[in-house]
N, C-alpha and C. Protein backbone atom coordinates (compact mmCIF):
# COMPACT_ATOMS: atom_id res chain seq x y z
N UNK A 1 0.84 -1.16 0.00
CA UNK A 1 0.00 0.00 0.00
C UNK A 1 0.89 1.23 0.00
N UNK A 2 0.28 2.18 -0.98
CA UNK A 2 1.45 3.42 -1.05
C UNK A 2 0.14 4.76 -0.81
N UNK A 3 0.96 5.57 -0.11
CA UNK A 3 -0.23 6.58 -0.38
C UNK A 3 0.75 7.96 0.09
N UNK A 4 0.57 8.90 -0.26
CA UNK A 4 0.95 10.71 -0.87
C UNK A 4 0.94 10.91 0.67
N UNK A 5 2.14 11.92 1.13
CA UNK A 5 2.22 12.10 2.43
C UNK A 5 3.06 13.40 2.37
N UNK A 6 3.04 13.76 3.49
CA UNK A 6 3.65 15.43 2.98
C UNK A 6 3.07 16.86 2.95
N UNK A 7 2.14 17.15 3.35
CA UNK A 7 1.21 18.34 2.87
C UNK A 7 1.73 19.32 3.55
N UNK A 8 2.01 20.85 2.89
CA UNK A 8 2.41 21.69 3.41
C UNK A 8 1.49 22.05 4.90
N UNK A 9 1.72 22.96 5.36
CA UNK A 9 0.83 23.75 6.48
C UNK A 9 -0.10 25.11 5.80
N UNK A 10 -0.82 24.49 5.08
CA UNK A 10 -1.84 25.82 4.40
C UNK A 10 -1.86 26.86 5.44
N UNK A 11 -1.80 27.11 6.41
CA UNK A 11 -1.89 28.59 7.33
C UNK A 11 -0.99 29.21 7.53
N UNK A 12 0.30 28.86 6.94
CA UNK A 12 1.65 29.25 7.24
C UNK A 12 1.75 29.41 5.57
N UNK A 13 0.93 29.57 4.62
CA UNK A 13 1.55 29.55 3.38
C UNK A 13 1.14 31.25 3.11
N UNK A 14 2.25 31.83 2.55
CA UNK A 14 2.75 33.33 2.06
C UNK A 14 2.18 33.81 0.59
N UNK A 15 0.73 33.07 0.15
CA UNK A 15 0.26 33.32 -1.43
C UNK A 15 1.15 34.84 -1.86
N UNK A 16 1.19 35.69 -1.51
CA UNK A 16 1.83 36.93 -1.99
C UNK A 16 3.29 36.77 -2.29
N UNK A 17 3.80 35.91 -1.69
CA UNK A 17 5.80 35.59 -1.94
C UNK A 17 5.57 34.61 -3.01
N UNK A 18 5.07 33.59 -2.67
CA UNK A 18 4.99 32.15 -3.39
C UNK A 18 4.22 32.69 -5.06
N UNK A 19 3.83 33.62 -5.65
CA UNK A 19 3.32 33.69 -7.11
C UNK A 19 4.01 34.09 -7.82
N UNK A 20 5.46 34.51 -7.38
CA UNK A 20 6.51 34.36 -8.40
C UNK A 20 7.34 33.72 -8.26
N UNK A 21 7.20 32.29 -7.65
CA UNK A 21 8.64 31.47 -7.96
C UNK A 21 7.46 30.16 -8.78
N UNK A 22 8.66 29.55 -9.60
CA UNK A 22 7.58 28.38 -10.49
C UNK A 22 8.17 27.08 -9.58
N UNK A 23 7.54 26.55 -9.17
CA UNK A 23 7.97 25.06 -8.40
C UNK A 23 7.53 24.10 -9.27
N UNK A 24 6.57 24.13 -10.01
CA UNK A 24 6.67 22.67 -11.17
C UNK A 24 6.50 23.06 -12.95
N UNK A 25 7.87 23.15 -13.40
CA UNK A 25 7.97 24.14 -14.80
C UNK A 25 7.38 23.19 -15.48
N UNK A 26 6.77 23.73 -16.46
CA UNK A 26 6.35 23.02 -17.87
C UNK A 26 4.52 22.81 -17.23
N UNK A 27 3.87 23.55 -16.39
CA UNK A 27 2.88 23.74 -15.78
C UNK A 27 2.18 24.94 -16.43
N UNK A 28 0.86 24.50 -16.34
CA UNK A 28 0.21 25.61 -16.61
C UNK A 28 0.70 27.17 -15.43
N UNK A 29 0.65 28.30 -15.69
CA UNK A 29 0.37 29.22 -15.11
C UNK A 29 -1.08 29.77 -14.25
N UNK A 30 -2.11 29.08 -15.58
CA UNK A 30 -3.58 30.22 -15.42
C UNK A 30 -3.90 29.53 -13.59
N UNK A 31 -4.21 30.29 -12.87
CA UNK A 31 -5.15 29.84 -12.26
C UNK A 31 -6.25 29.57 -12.07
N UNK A 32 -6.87 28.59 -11.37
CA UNK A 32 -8.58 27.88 -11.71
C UNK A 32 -9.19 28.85 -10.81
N UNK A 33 -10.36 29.36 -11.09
CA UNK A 33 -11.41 30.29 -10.11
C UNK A 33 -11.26 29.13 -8.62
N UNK A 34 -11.20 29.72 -7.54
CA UNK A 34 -11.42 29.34 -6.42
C UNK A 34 -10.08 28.91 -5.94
N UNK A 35 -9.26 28.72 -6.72
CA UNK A 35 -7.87 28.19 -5.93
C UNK A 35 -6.81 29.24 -6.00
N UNK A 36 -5.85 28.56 -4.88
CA UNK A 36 -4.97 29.57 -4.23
C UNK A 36 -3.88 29.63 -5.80
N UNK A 37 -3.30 28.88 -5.87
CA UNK A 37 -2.19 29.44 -7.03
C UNK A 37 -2.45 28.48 -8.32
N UNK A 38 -2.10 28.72 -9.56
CA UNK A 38 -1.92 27.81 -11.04
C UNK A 38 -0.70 26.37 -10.48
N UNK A 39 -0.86 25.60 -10.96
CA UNK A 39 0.07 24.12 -11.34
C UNK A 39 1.16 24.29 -11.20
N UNK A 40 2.04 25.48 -11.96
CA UNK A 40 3.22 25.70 -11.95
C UNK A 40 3.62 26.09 -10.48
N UNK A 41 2.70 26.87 -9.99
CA UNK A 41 3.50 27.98 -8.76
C UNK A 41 2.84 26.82 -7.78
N UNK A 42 2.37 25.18 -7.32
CA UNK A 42 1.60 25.09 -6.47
C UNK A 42 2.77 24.24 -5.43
N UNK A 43 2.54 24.44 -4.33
CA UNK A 43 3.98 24.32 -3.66
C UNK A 43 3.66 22.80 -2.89
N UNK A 44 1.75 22.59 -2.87
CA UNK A 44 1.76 21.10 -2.49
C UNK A 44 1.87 20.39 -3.41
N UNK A 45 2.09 20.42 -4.78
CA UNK A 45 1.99 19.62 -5.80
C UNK A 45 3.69 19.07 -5.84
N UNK A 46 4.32 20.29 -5.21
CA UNK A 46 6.02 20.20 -5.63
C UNK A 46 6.43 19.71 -4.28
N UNK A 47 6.10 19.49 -3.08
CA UNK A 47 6.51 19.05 -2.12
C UNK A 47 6.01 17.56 -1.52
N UNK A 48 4.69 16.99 -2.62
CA UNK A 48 4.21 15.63 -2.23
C UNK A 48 4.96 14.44 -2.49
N UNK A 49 5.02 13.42 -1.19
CA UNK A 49 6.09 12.66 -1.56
C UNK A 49 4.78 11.46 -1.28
N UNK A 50 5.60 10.17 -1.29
CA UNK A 50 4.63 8.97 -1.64
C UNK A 50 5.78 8.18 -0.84
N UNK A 51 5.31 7.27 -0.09
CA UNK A 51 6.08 6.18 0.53
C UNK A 51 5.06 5.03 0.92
N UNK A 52 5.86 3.66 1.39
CA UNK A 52 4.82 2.75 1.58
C UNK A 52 4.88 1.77 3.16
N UNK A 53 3.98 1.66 3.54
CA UNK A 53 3.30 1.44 4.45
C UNK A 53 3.49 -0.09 5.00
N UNK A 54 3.42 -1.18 3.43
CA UNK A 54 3.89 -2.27 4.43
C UNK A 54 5.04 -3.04 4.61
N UNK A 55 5.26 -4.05 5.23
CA UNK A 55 6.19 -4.75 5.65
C UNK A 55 7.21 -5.33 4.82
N UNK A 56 6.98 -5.17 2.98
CA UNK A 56 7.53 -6.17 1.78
C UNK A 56 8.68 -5.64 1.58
N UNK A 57 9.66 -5.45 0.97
CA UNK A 57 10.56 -5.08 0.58
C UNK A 57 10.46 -4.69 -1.19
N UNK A 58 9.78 -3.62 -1.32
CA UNK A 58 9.04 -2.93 -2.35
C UNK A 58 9.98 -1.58 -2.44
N UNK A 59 9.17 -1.27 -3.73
CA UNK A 59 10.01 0.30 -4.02
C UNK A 59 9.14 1.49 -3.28
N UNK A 60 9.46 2.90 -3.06
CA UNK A 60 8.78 3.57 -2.02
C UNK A 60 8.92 3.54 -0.03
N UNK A 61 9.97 2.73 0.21
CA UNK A 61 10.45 2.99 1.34
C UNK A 61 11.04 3.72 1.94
N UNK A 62 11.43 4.91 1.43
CA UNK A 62 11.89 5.90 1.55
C UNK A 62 10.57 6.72 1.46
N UNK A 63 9.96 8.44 1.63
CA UNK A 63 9.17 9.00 1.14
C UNK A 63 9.80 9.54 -0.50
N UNK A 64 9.20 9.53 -1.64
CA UNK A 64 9.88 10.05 -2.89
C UNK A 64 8.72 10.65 -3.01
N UNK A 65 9.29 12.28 -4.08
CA UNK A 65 8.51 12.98 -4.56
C UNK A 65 8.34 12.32 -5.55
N UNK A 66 6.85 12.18 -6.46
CA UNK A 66 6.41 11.85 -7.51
C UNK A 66 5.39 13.31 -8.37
N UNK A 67 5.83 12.87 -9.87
CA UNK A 67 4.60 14.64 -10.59
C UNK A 67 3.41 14.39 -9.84
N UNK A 68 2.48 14.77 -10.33
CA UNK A 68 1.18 14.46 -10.49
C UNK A 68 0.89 13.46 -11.87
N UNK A 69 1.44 14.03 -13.14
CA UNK A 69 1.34 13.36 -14.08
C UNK A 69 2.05 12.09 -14.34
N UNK A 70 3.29 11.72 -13.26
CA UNK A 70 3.84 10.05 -13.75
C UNK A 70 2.86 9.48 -12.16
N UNK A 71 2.36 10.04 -11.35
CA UNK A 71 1.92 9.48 -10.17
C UNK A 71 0.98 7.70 -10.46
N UNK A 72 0.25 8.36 -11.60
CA UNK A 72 -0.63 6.77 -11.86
C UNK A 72 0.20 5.35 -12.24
N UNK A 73 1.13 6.20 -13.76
CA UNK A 73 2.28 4.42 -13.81
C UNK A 73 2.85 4.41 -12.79
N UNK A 74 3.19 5.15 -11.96
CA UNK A 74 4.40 5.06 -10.84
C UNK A 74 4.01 4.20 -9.75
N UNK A 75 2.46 4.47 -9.25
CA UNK A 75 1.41 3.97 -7.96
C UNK A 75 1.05 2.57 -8.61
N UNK A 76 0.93 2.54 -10.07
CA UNK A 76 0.72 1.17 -10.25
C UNK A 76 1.71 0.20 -10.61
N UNK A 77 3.05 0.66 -10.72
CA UNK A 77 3.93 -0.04 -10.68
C UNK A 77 4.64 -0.88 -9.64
N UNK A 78 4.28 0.23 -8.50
CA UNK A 78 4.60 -0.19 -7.20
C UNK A 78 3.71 -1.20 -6.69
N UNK A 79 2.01 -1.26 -6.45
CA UNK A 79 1.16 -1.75 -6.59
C UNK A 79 1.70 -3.24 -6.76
N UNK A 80 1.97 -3.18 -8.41
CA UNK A 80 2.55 -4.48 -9.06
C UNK A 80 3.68 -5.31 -8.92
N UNK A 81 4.18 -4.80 -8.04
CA UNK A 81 5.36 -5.09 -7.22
C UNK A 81 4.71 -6.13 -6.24
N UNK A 82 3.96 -5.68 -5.54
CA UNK A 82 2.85 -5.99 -4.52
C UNK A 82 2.53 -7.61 -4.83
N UNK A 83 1.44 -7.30 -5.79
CA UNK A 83 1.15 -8.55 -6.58
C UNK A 83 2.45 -9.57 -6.75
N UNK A 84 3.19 -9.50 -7.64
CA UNK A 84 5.06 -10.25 -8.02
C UNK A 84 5.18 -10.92 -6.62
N UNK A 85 5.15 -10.18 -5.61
CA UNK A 85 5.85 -10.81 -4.22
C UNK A 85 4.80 -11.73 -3.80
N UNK A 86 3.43 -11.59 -4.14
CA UNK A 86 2.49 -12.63 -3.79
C UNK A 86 2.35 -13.79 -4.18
N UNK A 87 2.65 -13.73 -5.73
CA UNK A 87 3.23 -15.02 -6.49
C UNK A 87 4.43 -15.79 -6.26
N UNK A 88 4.83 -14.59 -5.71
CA UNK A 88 6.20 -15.91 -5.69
C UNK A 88 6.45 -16.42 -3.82
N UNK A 89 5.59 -15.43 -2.98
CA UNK A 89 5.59 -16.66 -1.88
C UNK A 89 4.65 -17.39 -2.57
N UNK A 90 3.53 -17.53 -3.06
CA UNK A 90 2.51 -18.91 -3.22
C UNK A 90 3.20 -19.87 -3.65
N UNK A 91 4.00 -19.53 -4.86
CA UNK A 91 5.29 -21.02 -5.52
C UNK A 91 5.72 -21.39 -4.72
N UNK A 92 6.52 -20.56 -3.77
CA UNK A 92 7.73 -21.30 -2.40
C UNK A 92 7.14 -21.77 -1.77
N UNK A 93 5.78 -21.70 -0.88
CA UNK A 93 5.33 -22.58 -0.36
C UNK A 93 3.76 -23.56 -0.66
N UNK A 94 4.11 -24.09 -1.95
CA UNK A 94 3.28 -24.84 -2.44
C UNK A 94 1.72 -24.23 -2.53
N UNK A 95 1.54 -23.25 -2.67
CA UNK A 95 0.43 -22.50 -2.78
C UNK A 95 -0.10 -21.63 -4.05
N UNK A 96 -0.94 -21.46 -4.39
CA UNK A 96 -1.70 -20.83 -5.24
C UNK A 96 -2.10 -19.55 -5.30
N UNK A 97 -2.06 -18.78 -5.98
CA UNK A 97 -2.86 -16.83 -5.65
C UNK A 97 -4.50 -17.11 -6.41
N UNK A 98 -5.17 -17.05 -5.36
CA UNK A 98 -6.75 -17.08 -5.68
C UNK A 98 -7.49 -15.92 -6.48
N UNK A 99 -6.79 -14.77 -5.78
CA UNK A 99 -7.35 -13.38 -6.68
C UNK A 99 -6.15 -12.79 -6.27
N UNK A 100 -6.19 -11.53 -6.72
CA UNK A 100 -4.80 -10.35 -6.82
C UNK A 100 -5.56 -9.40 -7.51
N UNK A 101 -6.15 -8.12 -6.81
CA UNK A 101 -6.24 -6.87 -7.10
C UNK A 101 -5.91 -5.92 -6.92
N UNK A 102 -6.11 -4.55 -7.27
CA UNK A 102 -5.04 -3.22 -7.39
C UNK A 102 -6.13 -2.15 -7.51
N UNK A 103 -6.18 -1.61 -6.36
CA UNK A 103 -6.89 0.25 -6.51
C UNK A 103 -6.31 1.15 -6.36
N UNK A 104 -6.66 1.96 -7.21
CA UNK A 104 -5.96 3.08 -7.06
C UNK A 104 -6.91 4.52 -6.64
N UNK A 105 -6.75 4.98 -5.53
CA UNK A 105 -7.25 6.30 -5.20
C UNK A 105 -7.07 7.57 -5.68
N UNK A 106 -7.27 8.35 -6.34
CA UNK A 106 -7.47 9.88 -7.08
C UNK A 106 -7.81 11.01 -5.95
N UNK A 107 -6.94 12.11 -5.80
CA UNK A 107 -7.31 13.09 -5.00
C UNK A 107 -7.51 14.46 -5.97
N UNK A 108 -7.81 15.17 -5.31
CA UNK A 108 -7.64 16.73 -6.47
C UNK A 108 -6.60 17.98 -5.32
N UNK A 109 -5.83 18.36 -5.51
CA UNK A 109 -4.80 19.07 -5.13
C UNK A 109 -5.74 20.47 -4.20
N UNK A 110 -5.57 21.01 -3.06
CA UNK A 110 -6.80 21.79 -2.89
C UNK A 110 -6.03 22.98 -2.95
N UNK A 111 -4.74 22.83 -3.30
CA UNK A 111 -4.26 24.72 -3.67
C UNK A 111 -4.17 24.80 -5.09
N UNK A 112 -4.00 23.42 -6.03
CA UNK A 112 -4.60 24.46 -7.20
C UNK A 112 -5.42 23.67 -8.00
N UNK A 113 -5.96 22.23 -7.78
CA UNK A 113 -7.03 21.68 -8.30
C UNK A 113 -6.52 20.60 -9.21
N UNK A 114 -5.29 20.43 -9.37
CA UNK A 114 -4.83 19.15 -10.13
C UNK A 114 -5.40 17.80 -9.61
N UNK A 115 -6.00 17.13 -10.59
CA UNK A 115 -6.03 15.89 -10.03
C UNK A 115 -4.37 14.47 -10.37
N UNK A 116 -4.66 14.21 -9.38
CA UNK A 116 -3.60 13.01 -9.27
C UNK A 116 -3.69 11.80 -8.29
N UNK A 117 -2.93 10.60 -8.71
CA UNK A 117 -3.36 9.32 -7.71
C UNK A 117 -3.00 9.41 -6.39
N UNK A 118 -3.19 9.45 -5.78
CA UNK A 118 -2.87 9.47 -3.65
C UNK A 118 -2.46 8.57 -3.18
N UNK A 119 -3.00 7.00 -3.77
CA UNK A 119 -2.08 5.90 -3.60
C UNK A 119 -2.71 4.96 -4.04
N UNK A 120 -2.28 3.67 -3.68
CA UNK A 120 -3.01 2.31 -3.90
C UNK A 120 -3.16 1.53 -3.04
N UNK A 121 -3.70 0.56 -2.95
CA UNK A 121 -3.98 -0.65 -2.25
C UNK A 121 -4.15 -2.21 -3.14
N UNK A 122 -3.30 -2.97 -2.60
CA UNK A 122 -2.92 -4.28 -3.46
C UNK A 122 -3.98 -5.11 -2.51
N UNK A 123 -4.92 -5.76 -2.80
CA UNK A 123 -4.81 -7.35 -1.98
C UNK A 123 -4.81 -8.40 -2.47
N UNK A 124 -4.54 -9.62 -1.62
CA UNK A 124 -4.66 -11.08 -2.82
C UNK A 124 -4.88 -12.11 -1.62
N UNK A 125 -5.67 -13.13 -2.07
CA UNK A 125 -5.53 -14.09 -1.36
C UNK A 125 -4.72 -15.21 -1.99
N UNK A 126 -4.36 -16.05 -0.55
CA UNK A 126 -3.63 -17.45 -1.64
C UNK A 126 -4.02 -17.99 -0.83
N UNK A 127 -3.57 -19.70 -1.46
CA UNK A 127 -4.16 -20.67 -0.69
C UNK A 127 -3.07 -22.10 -0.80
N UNK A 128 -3.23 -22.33 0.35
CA UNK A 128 -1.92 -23.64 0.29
C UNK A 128 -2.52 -24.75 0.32
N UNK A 129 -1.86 -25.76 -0.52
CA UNK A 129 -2.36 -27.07 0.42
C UNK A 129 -1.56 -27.33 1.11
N UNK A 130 -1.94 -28.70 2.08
CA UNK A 130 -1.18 -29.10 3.23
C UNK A 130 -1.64 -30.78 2.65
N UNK A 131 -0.38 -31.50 1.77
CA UNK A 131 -0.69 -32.93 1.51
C UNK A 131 -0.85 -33.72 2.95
N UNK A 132 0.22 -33.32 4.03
CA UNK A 132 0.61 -34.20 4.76
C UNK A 132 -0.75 -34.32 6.01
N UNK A 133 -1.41 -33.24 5.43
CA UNK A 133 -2.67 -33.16 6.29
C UNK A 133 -3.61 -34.63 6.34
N UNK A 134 -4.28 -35.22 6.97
CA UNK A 134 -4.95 -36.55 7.25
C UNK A 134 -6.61 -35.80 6.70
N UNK A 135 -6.85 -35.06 6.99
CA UNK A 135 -7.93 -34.52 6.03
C UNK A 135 -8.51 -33.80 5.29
N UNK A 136 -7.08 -33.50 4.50
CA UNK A 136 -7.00 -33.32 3.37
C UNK A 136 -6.94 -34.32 2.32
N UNK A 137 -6.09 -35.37 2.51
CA UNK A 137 -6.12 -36.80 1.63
C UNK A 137 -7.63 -37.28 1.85
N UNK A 138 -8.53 -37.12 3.12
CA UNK A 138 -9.36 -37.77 2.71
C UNK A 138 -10.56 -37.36 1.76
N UNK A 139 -10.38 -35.78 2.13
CA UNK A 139 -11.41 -35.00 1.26
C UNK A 139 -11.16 -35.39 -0.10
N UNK A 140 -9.78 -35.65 -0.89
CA UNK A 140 -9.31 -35.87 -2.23
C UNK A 140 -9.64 -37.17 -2.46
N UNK A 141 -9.81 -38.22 -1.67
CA UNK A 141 -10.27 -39.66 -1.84
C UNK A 141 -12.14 -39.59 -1.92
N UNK A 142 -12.18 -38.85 -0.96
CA UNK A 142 -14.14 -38.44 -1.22
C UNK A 142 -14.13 -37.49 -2.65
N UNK A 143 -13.52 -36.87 -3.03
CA UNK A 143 -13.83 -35.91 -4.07
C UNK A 143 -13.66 -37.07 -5.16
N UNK A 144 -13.09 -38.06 -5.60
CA UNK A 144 -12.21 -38.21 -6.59
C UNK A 144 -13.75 -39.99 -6.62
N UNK A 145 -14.15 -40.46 -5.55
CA UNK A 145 -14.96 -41.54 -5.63
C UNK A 145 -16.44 -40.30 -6.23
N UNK A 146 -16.39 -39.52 -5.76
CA UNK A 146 -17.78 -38.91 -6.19
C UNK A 146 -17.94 -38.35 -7.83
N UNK A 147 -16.52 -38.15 -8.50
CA UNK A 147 -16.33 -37.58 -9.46
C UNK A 147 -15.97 -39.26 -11.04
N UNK A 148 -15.95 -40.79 -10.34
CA UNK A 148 -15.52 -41.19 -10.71
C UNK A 148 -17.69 -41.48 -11.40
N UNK A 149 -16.80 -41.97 -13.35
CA UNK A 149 -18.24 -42.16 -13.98
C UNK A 149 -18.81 -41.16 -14.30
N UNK A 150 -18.11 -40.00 -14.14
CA UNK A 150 -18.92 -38.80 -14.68
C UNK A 150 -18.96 -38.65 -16.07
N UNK A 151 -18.18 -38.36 -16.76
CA UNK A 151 -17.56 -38.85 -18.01
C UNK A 151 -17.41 -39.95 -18.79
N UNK A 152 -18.50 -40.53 -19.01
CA UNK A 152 -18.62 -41.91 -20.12
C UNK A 152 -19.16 -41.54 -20.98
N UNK A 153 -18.33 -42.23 -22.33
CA UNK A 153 -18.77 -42.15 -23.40
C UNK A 153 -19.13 -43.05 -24.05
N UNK A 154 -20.47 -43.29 -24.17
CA UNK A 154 -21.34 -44.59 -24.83
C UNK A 154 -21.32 -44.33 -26.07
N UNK A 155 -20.58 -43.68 -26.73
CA UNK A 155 -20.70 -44.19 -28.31
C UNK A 155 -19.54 -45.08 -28.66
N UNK A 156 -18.55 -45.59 -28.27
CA UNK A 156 -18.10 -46.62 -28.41
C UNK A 156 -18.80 -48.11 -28.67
């Protein structure tokens, strides 16, 4: 799980200093009716970092700044990382991945209205068997007498 961390202190922010320095170039300028500064000049857009939360040995362990605009491949790359490590404990210990999904959350920037991803959330289940289990062999001996004769073919 990765999610955007970092937010300036909006009550401590100087709108009158901060509208002439550009903190994210190649940004629009205009500003949107209702917000504090344009894309270029927005100082939470240029100071949001992204780090992650659980225990895997994934990318994002550190906090890193990410744009707004690479934030989605970036959140789902990491994400997919997520998934990779789930598959490959299920192989090592004789287990299976049942499902493996990936969301991704969308915020909108509230000093100047950009939207961008905030983070994700991976889950998956897996499932092991256990041969050496005593009932487990027997469930596979009941499954396998109930399943026997299903399949005949009388045109022979």
């Amino acid at each position: 799980m990765i999610s955007a961390i970092g937010y300036p202190n909006n009550t401590s922010y100087d709108y009158e200093r901060q509208t002439s320095a550009i903190k994210n170039p190649s940004e629009s300028i205009q500003t949107q009716p209702g917000r504090k500064s344009s894309p270029a000049e927005c100082e939470t857009c240029a100071n949001r970092k992204y780090k992650d939360g659980s225990d895997e040995m994934v990318s994002f362990k550190s906090a890193t700044h990410i744009s707004p605009e690479a934030s989605a491949g970036k959140v789902m790359a990491h994400e997919q990382e997520h998934v990779a490590n789930a598959y490959s404990k299920a192989s090592q210990n004789n287990g299976k991945v049942i499902s493996a999904s990936v969301s991704l959350q969308t915020a909108v920037c509230p000093e100047c209205g950009r939207s961008y991803i905030a983070g994700g959330t991976t889950r998956t289940q897996l499932q092991y068997t256990n041969e050496d289990n005593l009932y487990q062999k027997n469930k596979k001996e009941l499954d396998s007498i109930g399943l026997r004769g299903m399949n005949i073919d009388l045109a022979c």
